[in-house]
Protein backbone atom coordinates (compact mmCIF):
# COMPACT_ATOMS: atom_id res chain seq x y z
CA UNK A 1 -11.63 -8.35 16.52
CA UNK A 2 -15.39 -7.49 16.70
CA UNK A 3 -15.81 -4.31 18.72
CA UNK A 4 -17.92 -4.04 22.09
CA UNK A 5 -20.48 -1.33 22.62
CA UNK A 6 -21.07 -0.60 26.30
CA UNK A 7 -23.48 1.53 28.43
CA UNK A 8 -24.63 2.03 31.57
CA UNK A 9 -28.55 1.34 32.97
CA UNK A 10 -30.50 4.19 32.12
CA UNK A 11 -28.15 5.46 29.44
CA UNK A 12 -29.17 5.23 25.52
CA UNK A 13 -27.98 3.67 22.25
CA UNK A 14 -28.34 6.11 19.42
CA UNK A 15 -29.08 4.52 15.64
CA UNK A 16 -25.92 5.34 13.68
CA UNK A 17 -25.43 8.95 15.11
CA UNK A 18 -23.07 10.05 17.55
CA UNK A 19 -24.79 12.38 19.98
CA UNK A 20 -23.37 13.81 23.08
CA UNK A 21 -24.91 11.91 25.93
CA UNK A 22 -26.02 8.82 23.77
CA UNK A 23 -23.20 5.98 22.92
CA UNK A 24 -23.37 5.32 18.97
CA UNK A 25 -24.68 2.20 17.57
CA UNK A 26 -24.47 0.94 13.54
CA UNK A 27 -27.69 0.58 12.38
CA UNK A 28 -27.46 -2.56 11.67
CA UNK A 29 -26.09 -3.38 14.93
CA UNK A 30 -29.10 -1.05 16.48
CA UNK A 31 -31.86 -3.06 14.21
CA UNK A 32 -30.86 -6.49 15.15
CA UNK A 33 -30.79 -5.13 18.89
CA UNK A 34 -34.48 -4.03 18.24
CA UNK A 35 -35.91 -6.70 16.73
CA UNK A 36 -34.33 -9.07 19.77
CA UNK A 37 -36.10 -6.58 22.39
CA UNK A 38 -39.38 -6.69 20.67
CA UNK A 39 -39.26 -10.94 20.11
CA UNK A 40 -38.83 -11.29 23.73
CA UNK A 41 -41.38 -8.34 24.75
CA UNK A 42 -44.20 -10.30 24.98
CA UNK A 43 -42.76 -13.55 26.92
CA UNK A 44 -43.89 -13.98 29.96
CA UNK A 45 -40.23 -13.52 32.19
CA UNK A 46 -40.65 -11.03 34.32
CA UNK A 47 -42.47 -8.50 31.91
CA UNK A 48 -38.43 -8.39 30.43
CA UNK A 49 -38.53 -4.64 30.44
CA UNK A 50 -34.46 -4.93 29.98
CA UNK A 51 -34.70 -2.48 27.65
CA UNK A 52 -36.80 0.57 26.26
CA UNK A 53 -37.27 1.98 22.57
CA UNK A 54 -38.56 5.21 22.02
CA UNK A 55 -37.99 7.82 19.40
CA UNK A 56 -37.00 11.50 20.38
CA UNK A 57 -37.16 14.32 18.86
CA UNK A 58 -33.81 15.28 16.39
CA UNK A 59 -32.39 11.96 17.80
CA UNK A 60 -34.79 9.55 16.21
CA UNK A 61 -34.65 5.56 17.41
CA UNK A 62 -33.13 5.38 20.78
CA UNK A 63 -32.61 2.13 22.90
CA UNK A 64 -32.30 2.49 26.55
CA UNK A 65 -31.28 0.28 29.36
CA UNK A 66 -33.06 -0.71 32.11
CA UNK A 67 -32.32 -2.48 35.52
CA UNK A 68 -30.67 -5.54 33.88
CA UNK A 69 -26.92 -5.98 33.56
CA UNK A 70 -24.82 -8.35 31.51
CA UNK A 71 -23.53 -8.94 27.78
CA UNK A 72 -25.73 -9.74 24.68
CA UNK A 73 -23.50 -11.07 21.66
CA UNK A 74 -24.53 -11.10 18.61
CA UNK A 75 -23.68 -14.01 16.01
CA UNK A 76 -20.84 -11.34 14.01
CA UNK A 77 -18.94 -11.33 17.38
CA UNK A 78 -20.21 -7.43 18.46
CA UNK A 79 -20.37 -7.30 22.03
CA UNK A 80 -23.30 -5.42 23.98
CA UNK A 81 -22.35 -5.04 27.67
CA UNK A 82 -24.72 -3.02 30.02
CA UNK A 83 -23.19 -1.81 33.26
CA UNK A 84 -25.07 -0.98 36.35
CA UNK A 85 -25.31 2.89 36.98
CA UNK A 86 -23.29 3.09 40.40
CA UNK A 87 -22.61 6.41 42.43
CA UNK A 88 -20.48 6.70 45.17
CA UNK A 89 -18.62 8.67 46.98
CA UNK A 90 -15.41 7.17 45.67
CA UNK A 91 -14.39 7.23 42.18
CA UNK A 92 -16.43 5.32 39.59
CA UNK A 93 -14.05 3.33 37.44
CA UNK A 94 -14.87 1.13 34.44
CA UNK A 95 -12.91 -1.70 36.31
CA UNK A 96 -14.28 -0.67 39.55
CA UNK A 97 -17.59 -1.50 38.30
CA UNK A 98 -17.03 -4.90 36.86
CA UNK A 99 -15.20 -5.94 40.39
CA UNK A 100 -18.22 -5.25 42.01
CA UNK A 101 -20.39 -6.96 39.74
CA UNK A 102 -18.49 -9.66 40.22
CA UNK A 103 -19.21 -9.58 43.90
CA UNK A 104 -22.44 -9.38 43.81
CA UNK A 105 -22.71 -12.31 41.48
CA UNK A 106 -20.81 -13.96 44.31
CA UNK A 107 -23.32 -13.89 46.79
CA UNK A 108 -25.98 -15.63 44.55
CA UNK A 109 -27.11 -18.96 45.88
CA UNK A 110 -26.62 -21.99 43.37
CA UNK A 111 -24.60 -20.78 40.96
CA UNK A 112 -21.18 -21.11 39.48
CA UNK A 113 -20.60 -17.34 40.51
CA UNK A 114 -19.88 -17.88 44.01
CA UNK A 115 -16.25 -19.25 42.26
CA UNK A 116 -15.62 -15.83 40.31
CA UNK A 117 -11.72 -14.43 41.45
CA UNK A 118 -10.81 -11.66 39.67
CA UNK A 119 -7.92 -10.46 41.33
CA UNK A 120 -5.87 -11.82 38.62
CA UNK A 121 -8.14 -11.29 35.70
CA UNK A 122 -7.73 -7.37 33.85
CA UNK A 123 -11.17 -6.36 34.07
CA UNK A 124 -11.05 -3.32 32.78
CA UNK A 125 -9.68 -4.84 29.38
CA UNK A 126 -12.02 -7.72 29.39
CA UNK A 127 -16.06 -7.43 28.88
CA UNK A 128 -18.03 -9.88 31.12
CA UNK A 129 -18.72 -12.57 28.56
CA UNK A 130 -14.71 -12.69 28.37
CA UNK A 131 -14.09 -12.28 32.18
CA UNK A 132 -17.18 -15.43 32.77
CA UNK A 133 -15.12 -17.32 29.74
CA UNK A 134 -11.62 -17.04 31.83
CA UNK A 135 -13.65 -18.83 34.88
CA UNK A 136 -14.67 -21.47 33.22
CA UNK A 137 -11.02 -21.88 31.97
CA UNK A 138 -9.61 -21.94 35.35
CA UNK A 139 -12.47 -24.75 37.19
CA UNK A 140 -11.59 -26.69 33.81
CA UNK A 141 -7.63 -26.53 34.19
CA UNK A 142 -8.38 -27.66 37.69
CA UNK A 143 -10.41 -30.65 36.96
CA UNK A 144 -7.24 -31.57 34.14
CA UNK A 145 -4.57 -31.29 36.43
CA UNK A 146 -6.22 -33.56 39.04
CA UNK A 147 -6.72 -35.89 35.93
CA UNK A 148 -10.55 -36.44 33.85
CA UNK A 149 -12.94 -39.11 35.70
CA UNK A 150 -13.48 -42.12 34.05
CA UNK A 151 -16.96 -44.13 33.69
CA UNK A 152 -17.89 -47.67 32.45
CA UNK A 153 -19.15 -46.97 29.36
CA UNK A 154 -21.54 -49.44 27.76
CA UNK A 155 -20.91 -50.17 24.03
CA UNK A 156 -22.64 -52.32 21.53
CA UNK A 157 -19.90 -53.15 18.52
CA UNK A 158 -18.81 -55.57 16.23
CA UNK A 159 -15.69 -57.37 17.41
CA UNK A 160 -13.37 -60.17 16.22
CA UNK A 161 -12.29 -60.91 19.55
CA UNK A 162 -15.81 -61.72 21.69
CA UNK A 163 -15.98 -60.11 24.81
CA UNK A 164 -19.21 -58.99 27.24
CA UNK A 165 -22.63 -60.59 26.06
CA UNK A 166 -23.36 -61.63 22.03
CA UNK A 167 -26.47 -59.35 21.09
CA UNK A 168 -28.21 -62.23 19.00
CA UNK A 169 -30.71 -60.37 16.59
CA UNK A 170 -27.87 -57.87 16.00
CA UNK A 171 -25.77 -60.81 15.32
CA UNK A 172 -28.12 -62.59 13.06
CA UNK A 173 -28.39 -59.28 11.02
CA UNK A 174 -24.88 -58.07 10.53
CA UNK A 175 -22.49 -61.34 10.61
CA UNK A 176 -25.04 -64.24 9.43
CA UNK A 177 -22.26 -64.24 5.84
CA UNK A 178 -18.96 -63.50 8.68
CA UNK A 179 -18.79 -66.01 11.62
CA UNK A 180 -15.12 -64.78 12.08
CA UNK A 181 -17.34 -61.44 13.52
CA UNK A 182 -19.12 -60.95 17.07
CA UNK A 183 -21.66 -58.14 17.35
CA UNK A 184 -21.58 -57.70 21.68
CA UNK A 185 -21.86 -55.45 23.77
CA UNK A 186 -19.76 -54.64 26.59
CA UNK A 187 -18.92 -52.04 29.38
CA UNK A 188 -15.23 -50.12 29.14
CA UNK A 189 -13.75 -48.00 31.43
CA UNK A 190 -12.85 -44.68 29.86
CA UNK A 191 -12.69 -40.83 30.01
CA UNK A 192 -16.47 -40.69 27.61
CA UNK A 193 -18.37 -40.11 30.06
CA UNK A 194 -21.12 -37.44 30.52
CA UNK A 195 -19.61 -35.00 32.67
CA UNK A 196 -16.49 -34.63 30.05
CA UNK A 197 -18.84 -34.37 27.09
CA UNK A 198 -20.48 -31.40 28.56
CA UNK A 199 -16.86 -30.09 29.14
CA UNK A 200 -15.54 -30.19 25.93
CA UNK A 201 -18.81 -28.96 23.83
CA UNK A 202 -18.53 -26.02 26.20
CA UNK A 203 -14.79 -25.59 25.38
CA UNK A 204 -15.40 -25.98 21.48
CA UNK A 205 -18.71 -23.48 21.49
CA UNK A 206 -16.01 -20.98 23.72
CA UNK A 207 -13.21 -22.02 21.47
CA UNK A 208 -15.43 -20.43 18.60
CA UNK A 209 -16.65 -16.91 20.43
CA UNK A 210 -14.54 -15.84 22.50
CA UNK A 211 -12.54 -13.04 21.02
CA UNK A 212 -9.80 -13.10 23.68
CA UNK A 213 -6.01 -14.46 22.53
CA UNK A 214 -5.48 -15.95 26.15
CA UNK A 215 -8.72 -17.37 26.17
CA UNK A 216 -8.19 -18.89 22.73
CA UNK A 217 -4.57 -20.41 23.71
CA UNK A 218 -5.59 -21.90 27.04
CA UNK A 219 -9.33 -23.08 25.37
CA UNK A 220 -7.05 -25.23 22.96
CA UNK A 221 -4.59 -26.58 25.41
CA UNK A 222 -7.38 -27.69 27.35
CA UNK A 223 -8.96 -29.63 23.79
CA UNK A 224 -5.58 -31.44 24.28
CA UNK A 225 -6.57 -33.33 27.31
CA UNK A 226 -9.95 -34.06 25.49
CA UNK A 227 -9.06 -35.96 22.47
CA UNK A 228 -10.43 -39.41 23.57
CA UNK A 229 -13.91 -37.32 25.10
CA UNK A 230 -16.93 -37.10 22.24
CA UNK A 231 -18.82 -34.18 22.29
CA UNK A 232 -22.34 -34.03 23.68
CA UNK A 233 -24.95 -34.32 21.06
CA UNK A 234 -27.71 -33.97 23.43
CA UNK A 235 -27.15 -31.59 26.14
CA UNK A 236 -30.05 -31.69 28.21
CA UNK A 237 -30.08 -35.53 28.53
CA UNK A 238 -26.47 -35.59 29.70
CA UNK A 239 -26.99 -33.38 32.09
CA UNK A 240 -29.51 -35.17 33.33
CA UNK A 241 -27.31 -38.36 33.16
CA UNK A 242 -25.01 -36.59 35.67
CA UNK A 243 -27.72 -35.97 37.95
CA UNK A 244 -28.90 -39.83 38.01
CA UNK A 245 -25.05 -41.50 37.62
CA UNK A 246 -23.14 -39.58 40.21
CA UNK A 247 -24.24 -36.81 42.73
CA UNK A 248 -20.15 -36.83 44.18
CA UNK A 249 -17.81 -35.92 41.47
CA UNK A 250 -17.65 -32.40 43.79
CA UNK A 251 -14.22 -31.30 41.36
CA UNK A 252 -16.75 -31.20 38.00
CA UNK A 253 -19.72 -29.07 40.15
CA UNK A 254 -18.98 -25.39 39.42
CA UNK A 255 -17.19 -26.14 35.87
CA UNK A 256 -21.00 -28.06 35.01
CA UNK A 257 -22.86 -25.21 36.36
CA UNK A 258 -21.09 -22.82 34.18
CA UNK A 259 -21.57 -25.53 30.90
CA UNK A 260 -25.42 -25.25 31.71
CA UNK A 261 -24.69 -21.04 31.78
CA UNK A 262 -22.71 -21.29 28.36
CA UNK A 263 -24.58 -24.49 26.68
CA UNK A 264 -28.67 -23.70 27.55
CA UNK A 265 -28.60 -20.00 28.93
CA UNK A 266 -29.37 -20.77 32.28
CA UNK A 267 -28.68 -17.62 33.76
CA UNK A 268 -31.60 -15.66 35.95
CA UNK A 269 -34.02 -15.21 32.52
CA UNK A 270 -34.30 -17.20 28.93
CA UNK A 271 -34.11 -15.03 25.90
CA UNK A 272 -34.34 -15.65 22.18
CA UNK A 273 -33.23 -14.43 18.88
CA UNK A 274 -32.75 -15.34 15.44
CA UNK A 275 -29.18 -13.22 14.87
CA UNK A 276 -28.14 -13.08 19.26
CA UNK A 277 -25.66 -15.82 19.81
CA UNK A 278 -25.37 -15.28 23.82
CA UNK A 279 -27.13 -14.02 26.48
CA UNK A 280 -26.46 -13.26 29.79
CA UNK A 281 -28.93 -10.50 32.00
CA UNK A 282 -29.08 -10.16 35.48
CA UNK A 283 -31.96 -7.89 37.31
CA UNK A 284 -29.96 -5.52 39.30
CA UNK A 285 -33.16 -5.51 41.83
CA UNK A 286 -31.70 -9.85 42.65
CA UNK A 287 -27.97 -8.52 42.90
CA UNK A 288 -28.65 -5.50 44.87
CA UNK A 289 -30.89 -7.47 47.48
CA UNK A 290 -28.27 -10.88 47.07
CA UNK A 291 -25.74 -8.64 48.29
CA UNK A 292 -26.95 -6.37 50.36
CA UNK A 293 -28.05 -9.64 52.66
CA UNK A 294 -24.92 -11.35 52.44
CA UNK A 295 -22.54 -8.49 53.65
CA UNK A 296 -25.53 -8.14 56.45
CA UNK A 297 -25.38 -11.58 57.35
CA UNK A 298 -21.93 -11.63 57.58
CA UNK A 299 -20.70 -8.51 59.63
CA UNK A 300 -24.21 -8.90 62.11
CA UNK A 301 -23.18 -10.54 65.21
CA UNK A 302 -24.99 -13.94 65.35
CA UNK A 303 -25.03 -14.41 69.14
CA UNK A 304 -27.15 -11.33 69.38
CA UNK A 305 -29.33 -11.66 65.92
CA UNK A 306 -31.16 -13.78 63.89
CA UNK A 307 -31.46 -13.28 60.49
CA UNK A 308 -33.79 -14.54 57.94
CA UNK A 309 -33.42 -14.02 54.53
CA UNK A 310 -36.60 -14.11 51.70
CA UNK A 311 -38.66 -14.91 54.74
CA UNK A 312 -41.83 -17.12 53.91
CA UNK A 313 -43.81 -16.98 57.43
CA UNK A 314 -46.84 -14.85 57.25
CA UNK A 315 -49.49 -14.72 54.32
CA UNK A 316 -51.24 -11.64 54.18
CA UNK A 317 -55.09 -13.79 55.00
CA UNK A 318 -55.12 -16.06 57.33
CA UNK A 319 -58.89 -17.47 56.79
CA UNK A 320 -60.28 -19.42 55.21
CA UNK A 321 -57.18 -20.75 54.73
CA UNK A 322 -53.66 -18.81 54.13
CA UNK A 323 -53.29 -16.79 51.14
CA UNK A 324 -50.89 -14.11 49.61
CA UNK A 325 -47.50 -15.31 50.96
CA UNK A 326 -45.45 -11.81 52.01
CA UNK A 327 -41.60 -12.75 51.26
CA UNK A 328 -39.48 -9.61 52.89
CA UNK A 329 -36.31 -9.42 51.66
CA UNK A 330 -34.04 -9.53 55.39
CA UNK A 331 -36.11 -9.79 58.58
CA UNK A 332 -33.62 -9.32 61.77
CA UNK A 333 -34.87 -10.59 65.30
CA UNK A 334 -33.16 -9.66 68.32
CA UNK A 335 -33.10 -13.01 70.73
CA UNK A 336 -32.99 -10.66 73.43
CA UNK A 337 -36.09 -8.77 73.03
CA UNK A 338 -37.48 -10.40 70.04
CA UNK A 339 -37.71 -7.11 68.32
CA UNK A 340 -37.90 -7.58 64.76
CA UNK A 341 -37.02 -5.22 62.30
CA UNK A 342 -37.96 -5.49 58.43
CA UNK A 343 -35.46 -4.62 55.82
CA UNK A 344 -36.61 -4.29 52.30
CA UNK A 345 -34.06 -3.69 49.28
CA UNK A 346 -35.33 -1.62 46.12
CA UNK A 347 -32.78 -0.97 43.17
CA UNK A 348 -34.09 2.49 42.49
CA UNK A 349 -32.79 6.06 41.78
CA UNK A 350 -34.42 8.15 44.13
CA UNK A 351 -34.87 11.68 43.91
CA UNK A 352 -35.21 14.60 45.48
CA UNK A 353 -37.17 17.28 42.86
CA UNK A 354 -39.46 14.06 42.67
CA UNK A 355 -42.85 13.63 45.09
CA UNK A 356 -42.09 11.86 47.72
CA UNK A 357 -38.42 11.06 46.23
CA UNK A 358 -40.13 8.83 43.81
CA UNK A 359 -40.57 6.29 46.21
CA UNK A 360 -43.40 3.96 45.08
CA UNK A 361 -47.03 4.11 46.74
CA UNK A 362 -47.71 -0.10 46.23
CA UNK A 363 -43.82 -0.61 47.77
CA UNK A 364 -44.98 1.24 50.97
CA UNK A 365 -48.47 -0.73 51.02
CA UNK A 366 -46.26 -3.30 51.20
CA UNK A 367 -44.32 -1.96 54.21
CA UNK A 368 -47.11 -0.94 55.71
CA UNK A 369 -48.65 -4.95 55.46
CA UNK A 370 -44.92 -6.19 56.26
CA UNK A 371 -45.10 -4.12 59.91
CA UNK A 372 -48.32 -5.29 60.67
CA UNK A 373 -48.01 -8.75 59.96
CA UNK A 374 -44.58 -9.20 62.09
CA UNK A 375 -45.41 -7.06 64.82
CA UNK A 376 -42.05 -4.56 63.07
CA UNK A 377 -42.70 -1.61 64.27
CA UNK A 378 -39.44 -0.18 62.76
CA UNK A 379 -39.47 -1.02 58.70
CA UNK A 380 -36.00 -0.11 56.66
CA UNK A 381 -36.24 0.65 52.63
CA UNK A 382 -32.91 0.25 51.31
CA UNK A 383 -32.05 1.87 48.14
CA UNK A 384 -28.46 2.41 46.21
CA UNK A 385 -26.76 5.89 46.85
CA UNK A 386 -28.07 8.26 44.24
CA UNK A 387 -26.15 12.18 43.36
CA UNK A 388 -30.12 13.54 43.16
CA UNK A 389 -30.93 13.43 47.12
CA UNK A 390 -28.53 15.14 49.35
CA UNK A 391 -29.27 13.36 52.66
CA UNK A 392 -29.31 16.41 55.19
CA UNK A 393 -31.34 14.20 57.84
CA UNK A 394 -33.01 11.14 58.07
CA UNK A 395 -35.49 10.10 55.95
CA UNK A 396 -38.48 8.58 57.65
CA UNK A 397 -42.32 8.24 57.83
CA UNK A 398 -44.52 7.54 60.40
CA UNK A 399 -47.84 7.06 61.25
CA UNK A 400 -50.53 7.63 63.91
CA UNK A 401 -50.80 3.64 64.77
CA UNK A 402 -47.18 3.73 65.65
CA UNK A 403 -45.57 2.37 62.55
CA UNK A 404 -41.91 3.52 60.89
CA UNK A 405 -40.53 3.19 57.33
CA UNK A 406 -37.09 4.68 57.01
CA UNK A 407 -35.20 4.57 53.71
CA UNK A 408 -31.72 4.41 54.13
CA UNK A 409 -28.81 4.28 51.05
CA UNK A 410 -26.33 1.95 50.55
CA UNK A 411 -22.89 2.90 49.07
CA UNK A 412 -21.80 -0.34 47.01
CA UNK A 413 -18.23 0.83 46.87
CA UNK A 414 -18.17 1.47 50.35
CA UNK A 415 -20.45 -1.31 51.70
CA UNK A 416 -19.32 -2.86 54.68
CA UNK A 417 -19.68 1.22 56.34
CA UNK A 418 -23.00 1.17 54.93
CA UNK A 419 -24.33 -2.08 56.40
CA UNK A 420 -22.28 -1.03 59.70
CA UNK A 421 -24.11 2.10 59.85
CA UNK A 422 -27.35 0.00 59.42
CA UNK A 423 -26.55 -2.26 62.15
CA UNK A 424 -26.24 0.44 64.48
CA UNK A 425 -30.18 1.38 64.09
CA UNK A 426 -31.16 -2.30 64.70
């Protein structure tokens, strides 16, 4: 079994060295790493500043992770996961962690995540590529135990027995010396349809990486069910099949959305490489702000609130005609008193030996543009709890023109007391 190399954001890969407070990498495990970061440095997806490569002194070559989460494997079967870098005042577990990555991949809108039960699944002995495998497993065992759907398929053969419509030329071509023969084509009723191609070219690619024994087993049960199915040769235009033949086979919906995950990377970003197998990054700055709204939606008392999330009203110009759409992350309005308050989440370490805790200048211009253009006089930054600020008071600026930006930290282990707190200041 391949081995898997894990690290947290912010934390660094060494090149074939083990240092104390830098995980160990092969070097050629490290080089193939590299040379993925660099192909991908220059594509235009979000800058894709996933990771950093530097070289320090005594060390040499050092990879460090940044802000994105996930697994990279590599075609050998070695396993990179990055974790996110959590603090807490609870204990910080391995399998902690993972749970909670899970969560947040939960609250993501149109996406297979939203499915993701781990209560039964060992995280703590299973990387995320393995835990996202066993998912897939469990929509697929669903759809077989309710039984595969079944399409007319059309299919041009040669037949003794005629049946369906005699293609002519076809005829002409193949049976002009075998009159016994009919070249047709007709439509028959069977499991071949699109949906089940998909299914089982994600079970075979699965079948082939995943490095878990369970995973294996249940992956070739599941072939069993599959035997009459061919496998796509054409991903893209099946799925696009599915999307024209039929929008109401609701059973197949989160098993296709992780095929398009497994089969075509459609995760958050698209990544190559000549020796990467699989890739699957998330920017912690979506799954912070995805959750962070969710668990507000859902404990703020709708009678008294509105909520908007990735709010699209205002542009920053109005004339000549609107430009510079501002997109706050959570804007609350109390149907009371139609006070509206801005909340704004950053995935970002603050600290306090840093000038003004290291809070970025542009993200308060943006606060700043966010109060005046909603009428908010009370503006929340939200950031993730962090061991370098001890929070003695408050944390809040203000200006003469009557405008407030607090930042305020969110505990992820602890959430539901940190968006309670929150609601309180509303």
């Amino acid at each position: 079994m391949k081995k898997t190399y894990q690290i947290t954001e912010y934390s660094s890969f060494a090149r074939g060295k083990n240092i104390t407070g830098y995980t160990y990498l092969p070097n050629y495990i490290f080089d193939i790493l590299e040379e993925f970061i660099l192909s991908n440095k220059n594509r235009d997806v979000e800058a894709l500043e996933f990771m950093n490569i530097s070289v320090r002194k005594g060390i040499g070559k050092v990879i460090t992770a940044k802000n994105y989460v996930g697994i990279i494997e590599i075609k050998d079967g070695t396993t990179i996961e990055i974790l996110p870098k959590i603090y807490s005042q609870e204990d910080v577990t391995e399998a902690k962690v993972k749970k909670l990555v899970m969560d947040m991949l939960k609250t993501l809108r149109k996406s297979p995540y939203k499915s993701l039960q781990v209560a039964n699944v060992s995280v703590d002995k299973m990387n995320i590529f393995e835990i996202f495998i066993r998912m897939f497993i469990n929509e697929v065992l669903l759809i077989v135990k309710k039984g595969l759907k079944s399409n007319y398929e059309t299919i041009e053969s040669n037949e003794r027995v005629f049946k369906g419509k005699m293609k002519f030329a076809q005829q002409i071509k193949y049976n002009y010396a075998h009159k016994e023969q009919s070249y047709v084509e007709y439509d028959e009723f069977n499991t071949n349809c699109p949906e089940n191609k998909l299914l089982k070219s994600t079970l075979l690619y699965l079948y082939k990486n995943t490095h878990s024994l369970k995973n294996k087993n249940d992956i070739k049960m599941l072939l069993n069910s599959f035997l009459e199915v061919e496998k796509s040769i054409n991903y893209e235009e099946d799925f696009n099949r599915i999307i024209e033949a039929d929008r109401n086979k609701k059973d197949y919906t989160t098993a296709l959305l992780w095929s398009k995950i497994f089969l075509m990377g459609k995760s958050f970003t698209s990544f190559s490489g000549s020796k990467i197998a699989f890739v699957l990054l998330f920017p912690m700055e979506n799954l912070f702000e995805s959750y962070v709204a969710e668990v507000l939606r859902r404990n703020l008392n709708k009678s008294a609130y509105n909520i908007s999330i990735q709010d699209k009203t205002h542009h920053l110009f109005d004339e000549p005609n609107k430009k510079f759409l501002l997109k706050p992350d959570i804007v609350v309005k109390n149907k009371k008193d139609n006070n509206i308050v801005i909340l704004d989440t950053k995935w970002k370490l603050l600290s306090g030996q840093k000038s003004n805790y290291s809070i970025s200048q542009s993200d308060m211009y943006q606060m700043y543009a966010y109060s005046k253009k909603y009428g908010a006089e009370n503006v929340i930054l939200l950031y993730p709890n962090t061991e370098k600020i001890i929070v003695s008071k408050p944390i809040e600026f203000k200006s003469k023109d009557g405008i407030s930006v607090k930042v305020r930290f969110i505990d992820l282990f602890n959430i539901k007391e940190s968006i309670n707190q929150l609601i309180i200041e509303l």
